[in-house]
Protein backbone atom coordinates (compact mmCIF):
# COMPACT_ATOMS: atom_id res chain seq x y z
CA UNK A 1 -4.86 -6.18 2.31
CA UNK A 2 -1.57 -7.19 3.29
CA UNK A 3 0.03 -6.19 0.16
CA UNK A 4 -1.80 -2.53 0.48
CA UNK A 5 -0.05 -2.60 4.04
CA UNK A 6 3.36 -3.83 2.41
CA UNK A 7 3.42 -1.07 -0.12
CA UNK A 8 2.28 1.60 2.40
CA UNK A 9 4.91 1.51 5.03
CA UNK A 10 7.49 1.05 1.71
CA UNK A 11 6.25 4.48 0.54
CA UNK A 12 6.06 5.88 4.19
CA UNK A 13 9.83 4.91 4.66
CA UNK A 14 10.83 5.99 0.91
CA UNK A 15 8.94 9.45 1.53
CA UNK A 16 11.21 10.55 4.65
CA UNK A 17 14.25 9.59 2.73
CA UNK A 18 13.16 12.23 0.01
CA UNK A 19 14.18 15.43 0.36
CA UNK A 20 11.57 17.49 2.46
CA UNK A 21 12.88 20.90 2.34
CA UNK A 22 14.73 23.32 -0.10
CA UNK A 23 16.45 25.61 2.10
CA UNK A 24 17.63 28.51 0.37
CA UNK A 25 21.52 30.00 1.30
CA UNK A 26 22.82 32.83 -0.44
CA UNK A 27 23.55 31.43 -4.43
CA UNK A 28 22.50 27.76 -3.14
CA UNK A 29 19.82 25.62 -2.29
CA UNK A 30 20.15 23.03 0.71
CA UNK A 31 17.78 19.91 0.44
CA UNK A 32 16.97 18.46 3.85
CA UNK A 33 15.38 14.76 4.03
CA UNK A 34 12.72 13.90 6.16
CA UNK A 35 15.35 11.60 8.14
CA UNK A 36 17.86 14.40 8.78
CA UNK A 37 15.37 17.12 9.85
CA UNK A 38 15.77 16.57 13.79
CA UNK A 39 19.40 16.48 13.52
CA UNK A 40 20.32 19.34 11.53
CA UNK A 41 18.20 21.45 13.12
CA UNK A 42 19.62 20.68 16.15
CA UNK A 43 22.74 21.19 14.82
CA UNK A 44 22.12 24.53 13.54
CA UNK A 45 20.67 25.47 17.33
CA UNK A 46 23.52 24.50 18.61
CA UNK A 47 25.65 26.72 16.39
CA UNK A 48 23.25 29.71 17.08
CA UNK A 49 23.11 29.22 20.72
CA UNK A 50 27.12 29.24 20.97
CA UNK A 51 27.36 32.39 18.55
CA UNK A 52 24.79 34.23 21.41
CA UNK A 53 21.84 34.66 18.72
CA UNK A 54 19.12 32.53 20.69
CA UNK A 55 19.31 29.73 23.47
CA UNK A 56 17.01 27.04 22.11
CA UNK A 57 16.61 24.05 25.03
CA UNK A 58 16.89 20.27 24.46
CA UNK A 59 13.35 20.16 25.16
CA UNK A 60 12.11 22.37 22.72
CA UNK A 61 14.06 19.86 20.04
CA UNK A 62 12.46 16.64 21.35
CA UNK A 63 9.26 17.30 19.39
CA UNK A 64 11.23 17.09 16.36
CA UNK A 65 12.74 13.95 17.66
CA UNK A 66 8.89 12.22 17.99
CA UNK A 67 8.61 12.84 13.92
CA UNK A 68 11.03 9.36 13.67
CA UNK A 69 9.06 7.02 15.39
CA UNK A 70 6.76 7.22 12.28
CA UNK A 71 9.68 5.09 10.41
CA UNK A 72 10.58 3.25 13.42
CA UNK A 73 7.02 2.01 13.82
CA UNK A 74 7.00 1.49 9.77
CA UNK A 75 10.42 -0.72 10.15
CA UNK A 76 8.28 -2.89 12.86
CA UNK A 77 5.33 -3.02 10.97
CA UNK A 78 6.95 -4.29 7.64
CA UNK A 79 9.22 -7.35 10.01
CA UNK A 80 6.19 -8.74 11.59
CA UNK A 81 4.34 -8.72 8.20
CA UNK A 82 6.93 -9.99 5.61
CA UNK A 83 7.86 -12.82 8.23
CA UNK A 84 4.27 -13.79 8.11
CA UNK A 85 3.29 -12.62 11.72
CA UNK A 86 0.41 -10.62 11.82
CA UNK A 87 0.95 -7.24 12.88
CA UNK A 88 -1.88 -4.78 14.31
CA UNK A 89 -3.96 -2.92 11.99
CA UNK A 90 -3.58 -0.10 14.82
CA UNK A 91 0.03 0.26 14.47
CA UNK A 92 -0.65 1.52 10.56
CA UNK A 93 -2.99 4.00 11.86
CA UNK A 94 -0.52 4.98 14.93
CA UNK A 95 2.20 5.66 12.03
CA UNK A 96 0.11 7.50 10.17
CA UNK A 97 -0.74 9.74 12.44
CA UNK A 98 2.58 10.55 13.76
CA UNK A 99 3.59 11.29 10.22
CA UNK A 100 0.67 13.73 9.82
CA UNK A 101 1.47 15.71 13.06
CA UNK A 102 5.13 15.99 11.95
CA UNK A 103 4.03 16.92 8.50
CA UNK A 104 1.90 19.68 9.63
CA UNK A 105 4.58 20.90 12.70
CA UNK A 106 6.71 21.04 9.67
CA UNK A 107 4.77 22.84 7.42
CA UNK A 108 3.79 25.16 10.13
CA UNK A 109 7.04 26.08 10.99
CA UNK A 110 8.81 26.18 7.27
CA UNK A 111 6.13 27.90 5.70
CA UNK A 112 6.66 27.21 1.82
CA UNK A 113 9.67 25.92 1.42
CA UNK A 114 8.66 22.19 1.67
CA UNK A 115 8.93 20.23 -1.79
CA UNK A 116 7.53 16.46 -2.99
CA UNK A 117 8.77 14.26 -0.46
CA UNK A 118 6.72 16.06 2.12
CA UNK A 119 3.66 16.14 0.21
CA UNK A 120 4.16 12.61 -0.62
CA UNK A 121 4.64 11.64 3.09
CA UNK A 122 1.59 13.50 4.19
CA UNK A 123 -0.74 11.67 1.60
CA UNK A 124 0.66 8.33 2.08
CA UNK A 125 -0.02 8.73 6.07
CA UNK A 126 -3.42 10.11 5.29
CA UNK A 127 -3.88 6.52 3.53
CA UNK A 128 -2.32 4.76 6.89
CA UNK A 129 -4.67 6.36 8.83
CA UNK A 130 -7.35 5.39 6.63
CA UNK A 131 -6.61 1.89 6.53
CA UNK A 132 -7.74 0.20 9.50
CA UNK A 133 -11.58 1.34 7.91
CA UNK A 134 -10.86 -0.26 4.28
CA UNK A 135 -9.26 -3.32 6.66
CA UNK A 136 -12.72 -3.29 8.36
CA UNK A 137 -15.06 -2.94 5.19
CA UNK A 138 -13.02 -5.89 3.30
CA UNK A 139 -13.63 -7.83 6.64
CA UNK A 140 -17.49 -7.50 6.90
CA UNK A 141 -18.38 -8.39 3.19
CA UNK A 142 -16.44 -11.74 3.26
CA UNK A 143 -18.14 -12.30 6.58
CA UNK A 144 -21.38 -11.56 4.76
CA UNK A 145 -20.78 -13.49 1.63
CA UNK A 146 -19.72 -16.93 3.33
CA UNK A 147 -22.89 -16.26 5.44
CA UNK A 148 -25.12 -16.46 2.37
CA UNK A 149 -23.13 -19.32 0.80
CA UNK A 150 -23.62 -20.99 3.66
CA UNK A 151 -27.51 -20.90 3.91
């Protein structure tokens, strides 16, 4: 199971690297990674709020902010396992989550420009949520079949 875990947070952390958004601009189109959302979004408020087209506050951007402790989480995850500590199943299922609720703020808010690397990070936290039950299940049939070797 602690491969499974290994490869998950890899994918998790290889997901918000892809690009997450095809922006469209005139003749171009603008890829935006997963990593760089909160920033150049923030960036463009702040370019829009000093041209006099909309005031956007810093609060409104700190839910955009909360999408990178998904990797940040992933990061700890991935130390404490490949230097042979065992980390909490929890802390897959925390990531995962926080991935899914930025996924869907995302997609709520972009509509349908979102490409591959979104779609792959919203499966691939589906599966970290999921994991702490196929941890469980693995769990309870070794416990039952050293029970019946035993008698």
């Amino acid at each position: 199971m602690i491969n499974v875990r290994i490869w998950l947070h890899i994918a998790l952390l290889g997901s918000f690297a892809l690009p997450w958004l095809k922006i469209p601009i005139i003749v171009t189109v603008v890829p935006v990674a997963g990593y760089s959302i909160p920033y150049k979004t923030n960036a463009l408020a702040n370019q829009l709020s000093s041209l006099g087209v909309i005031t956007i506050n810093n609060e409104q951007m700190y839910s955009l902010y909360l999408m990178l402790l998904a990797p940040v989480i992933s990061v700890f995850v991935l130390v404490r396992l490949l230097s042979k500590y065992n980390a909490n199943i929890y802390l897959d299922c925390t990531a995962g989550v926080i991935a899914v609720l930025s996924c869907l703020y995302i997609l709520s808010n972009s509509g349908t420009i979102v490409t591959f690397g979104f779609y792959m990070t919203l499966i691939v936290s589906l599966l970290l949520v999921a994991s702490p039950l196929f941890h469980r299940k693995k769990e309870n049939t070794i416990r039952v079949h050293n029970r019946a070797v035993l008698k």
